[in-house]
C-alpha atoms as a PDB file:
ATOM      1  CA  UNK A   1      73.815  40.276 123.031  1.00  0.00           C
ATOM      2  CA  UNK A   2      70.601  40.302 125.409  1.00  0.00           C
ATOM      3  CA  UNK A   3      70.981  39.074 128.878  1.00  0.00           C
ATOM      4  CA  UNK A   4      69.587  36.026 129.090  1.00  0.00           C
ATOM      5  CA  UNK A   5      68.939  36.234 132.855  1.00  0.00           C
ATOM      6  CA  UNK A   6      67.193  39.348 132.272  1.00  0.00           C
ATOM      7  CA  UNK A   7      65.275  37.453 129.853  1.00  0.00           C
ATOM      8  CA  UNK A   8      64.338  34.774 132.159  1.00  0.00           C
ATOM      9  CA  UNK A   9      63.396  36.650 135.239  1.00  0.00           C
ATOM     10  CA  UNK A  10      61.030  38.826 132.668  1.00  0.00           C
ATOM     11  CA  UNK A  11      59.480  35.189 131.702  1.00  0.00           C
ATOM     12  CA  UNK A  12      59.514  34.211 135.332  1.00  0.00           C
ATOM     13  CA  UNK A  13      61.841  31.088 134.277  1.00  0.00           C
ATOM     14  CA  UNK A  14      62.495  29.313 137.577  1.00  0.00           C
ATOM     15  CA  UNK A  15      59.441  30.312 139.286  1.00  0.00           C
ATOM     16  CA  UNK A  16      56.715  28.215 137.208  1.00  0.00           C
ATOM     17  CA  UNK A  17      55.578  24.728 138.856  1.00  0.00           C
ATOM     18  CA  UNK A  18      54.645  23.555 135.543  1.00  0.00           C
ATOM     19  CA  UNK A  19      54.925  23.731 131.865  1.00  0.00           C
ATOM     20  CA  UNK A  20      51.814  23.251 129.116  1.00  0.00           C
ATOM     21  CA  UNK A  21      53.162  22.474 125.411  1.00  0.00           C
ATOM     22  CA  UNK A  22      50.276  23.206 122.913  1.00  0.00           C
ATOM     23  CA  UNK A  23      51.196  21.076 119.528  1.00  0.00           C
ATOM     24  CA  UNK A  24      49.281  23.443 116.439  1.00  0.00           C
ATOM     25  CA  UNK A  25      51.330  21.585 113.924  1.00  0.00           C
ATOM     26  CA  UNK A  26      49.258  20.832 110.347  1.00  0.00           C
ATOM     27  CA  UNK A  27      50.180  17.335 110.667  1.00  0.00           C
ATOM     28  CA  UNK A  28      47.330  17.260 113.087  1.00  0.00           C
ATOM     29  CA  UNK A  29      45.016  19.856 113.252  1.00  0.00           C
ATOM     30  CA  UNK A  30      44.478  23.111 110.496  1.00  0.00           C
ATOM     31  CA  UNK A  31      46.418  26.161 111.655  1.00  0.00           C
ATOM     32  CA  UNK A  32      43.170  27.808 112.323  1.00  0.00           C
ATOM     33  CA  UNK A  33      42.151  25.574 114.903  1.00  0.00           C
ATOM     34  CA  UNK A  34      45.406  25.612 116.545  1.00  0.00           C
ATOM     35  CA  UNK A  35      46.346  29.444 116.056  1.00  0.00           C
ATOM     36  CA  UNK A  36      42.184  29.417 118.257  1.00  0.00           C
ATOM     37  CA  UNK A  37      43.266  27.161 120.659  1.00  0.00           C
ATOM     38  CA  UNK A  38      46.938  28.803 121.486  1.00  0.00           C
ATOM     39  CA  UNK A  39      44.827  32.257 121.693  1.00  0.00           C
ATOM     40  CA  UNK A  40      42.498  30.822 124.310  1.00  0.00           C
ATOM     41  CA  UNK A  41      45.328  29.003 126.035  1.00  0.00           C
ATOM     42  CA  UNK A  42      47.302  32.114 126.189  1.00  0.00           C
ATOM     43  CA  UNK A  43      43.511  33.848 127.367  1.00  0.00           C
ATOM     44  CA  UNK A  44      42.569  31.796 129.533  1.00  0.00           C
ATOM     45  CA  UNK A  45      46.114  31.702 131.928  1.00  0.00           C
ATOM     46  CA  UNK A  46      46.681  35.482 131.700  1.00  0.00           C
ATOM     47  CA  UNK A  47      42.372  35.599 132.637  1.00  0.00           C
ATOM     48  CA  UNK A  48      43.462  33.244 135.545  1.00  0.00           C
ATOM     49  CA  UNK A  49      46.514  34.730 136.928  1.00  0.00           C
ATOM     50  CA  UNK A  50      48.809  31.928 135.989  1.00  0.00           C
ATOM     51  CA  UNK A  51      51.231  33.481 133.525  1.00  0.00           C
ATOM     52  CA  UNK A  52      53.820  35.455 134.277  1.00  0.00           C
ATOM     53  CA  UNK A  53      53.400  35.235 137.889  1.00  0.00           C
ATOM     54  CA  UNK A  54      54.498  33.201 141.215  1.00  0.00           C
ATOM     55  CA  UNK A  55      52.828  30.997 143.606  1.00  0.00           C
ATOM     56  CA  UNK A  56      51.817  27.067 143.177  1.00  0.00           C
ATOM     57  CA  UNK A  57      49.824  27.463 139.939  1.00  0.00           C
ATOM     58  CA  UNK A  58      52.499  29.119 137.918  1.00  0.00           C
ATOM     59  CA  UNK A  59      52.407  28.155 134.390  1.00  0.00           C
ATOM     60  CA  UNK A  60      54.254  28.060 131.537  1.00  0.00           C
ATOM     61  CA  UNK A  61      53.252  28.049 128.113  1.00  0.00           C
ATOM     62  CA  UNK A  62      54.627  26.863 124.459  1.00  0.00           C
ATOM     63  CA  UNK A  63      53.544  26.655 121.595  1.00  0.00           C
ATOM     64  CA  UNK A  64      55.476  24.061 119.292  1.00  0.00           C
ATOM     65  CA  UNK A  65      55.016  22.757 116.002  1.00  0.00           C
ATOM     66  CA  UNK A  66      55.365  19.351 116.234  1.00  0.00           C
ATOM     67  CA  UNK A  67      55.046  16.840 119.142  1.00  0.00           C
ATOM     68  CA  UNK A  68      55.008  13.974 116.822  1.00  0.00           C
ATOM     69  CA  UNK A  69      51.510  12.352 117.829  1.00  0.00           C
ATOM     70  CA  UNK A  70      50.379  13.863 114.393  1.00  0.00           C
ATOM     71  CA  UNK A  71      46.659  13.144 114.672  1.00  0.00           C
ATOM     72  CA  UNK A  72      44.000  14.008 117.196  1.00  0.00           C
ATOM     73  CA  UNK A  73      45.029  17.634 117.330  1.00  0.00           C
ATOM     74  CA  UNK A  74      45.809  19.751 119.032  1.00  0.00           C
ATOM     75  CA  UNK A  75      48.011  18.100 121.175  1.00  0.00           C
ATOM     76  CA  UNK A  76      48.703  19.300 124.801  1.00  0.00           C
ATOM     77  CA  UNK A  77      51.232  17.621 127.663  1.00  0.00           C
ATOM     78  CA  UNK A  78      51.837  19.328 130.840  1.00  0.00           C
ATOM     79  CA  UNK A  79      54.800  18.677 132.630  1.00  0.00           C
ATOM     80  CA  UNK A  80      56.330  17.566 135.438  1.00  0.00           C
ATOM     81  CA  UNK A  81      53.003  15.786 135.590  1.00  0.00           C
ATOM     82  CA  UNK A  82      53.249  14.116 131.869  1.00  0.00           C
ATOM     83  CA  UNK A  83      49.426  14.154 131.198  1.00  0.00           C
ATOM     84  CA  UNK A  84      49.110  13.862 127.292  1.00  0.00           C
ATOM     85  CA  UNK A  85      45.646  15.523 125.869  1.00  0.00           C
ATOM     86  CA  UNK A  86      44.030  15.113 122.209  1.00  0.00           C
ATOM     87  CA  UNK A  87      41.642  17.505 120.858  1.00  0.00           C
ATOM     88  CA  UNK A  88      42.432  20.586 122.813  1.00  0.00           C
ATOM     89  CA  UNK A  89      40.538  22.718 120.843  1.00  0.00           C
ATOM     90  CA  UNK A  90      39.934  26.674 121.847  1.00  0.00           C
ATOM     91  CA  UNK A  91      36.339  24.925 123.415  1.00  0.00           C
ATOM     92  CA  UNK A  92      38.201  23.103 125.412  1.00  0.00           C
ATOM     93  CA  UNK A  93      40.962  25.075 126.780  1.00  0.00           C
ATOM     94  CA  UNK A  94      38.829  26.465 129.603  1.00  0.00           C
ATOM     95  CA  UNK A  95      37.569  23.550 131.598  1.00  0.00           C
ATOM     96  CA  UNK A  96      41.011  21.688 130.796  1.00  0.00           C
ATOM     97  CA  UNK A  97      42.476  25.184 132.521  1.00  0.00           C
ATOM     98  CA  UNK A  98      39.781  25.194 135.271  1.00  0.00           C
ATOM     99  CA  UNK A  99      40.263  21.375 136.401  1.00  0.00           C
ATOM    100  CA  UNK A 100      43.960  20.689 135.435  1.00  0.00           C
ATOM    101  CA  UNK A 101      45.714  23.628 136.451  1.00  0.00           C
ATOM    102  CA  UNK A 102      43.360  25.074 138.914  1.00  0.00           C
ATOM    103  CA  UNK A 103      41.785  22.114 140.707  1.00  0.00           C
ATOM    104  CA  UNK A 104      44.380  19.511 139.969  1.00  0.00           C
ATOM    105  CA  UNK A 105      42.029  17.096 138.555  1.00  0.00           C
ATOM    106  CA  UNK A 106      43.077  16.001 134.586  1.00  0.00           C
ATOM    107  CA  UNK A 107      40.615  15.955 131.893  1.00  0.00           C
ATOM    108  CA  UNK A 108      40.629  11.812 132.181  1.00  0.00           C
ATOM    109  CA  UNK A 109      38.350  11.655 128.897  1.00  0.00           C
ATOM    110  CA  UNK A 110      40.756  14.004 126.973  1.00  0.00           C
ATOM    111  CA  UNK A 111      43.995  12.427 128.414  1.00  0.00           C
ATOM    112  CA  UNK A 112      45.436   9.550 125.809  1.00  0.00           C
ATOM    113  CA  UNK A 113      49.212   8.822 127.614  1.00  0.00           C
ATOM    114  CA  UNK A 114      50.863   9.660 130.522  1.00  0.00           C
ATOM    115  CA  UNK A 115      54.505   9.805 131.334  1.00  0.00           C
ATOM    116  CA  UNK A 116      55.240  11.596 134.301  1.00  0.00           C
ATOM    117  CA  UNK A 117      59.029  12.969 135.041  1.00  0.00           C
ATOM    118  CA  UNK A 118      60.658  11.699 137.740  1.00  0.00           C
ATOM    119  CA  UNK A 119      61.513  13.973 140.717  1.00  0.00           C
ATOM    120  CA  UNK A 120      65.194  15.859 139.664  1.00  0.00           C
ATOM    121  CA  UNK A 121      67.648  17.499 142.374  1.00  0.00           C
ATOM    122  CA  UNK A 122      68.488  21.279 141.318  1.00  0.00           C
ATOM    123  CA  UNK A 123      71.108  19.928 139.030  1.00  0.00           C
ATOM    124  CA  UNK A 124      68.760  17.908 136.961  1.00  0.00           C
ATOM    125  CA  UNK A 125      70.362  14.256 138.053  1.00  0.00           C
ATOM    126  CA  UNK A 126      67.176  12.267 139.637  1.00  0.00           C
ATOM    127  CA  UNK A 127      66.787  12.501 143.052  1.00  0.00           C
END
């Protein structure tokens, strides 16, 4: 059986200040447009030093199938902060990396919903 926490200090799990969910389901978008965008997502963090590393821009990144908007695709939401993006095409991936995750700013013309997480003690209960 693999050690899990092996597993997650390898994937930096625990260290990342926020997580990006990229949505290339067919419902939404072709897989060719999604498999582009998840490439330049992927890109574009690694290009930035936000993957796989420490300090306040950490990142995470997943790629799911389904996120059950099912139109406008791709679909993005970054958490803790709950921003909720259509479109996110490959084109778009590097200003939405540049001015989300660097600068802090969202993409307000790209953003459709919000729904931010509360603030959680260690143990997950909100604080």
């Amino acid at each position: 059986m693999p050690d899990l926490a092996e597993i997650a200090a390898k994937l930096k799990i625990g260290a990342f200040h926020r997580h990006v969910f990229l949505c290339i389901g067919e419902a939404c978008c072709t897989a060719a447009e999604g498999q582009a965008a998840w490439e330049a997502l992927k890109d574009e963090l690694k290009a930035r030093n936000l993957s796989l590393t420490d300090g306040p821009l950490a990142c995470y990144r997943t790629k799911v199938g389904c996120l059950r908007v099912c139109a406008g695709g791709p679909i993005l939401v970054v958490y803790p902060e709950g921003t909720w993006y259509a479109g996110m095409t490959a084109a778009r991936i590097p200003r939405f990396v540049q001015e989300h995750l660097v600068d802090g700013r969202p993409v307000e013309e790209w953003v459709f919903a919000r729904n931010p997480l509360p603030n959680n003690q260690p143990d997950g209960r909100p604080a």
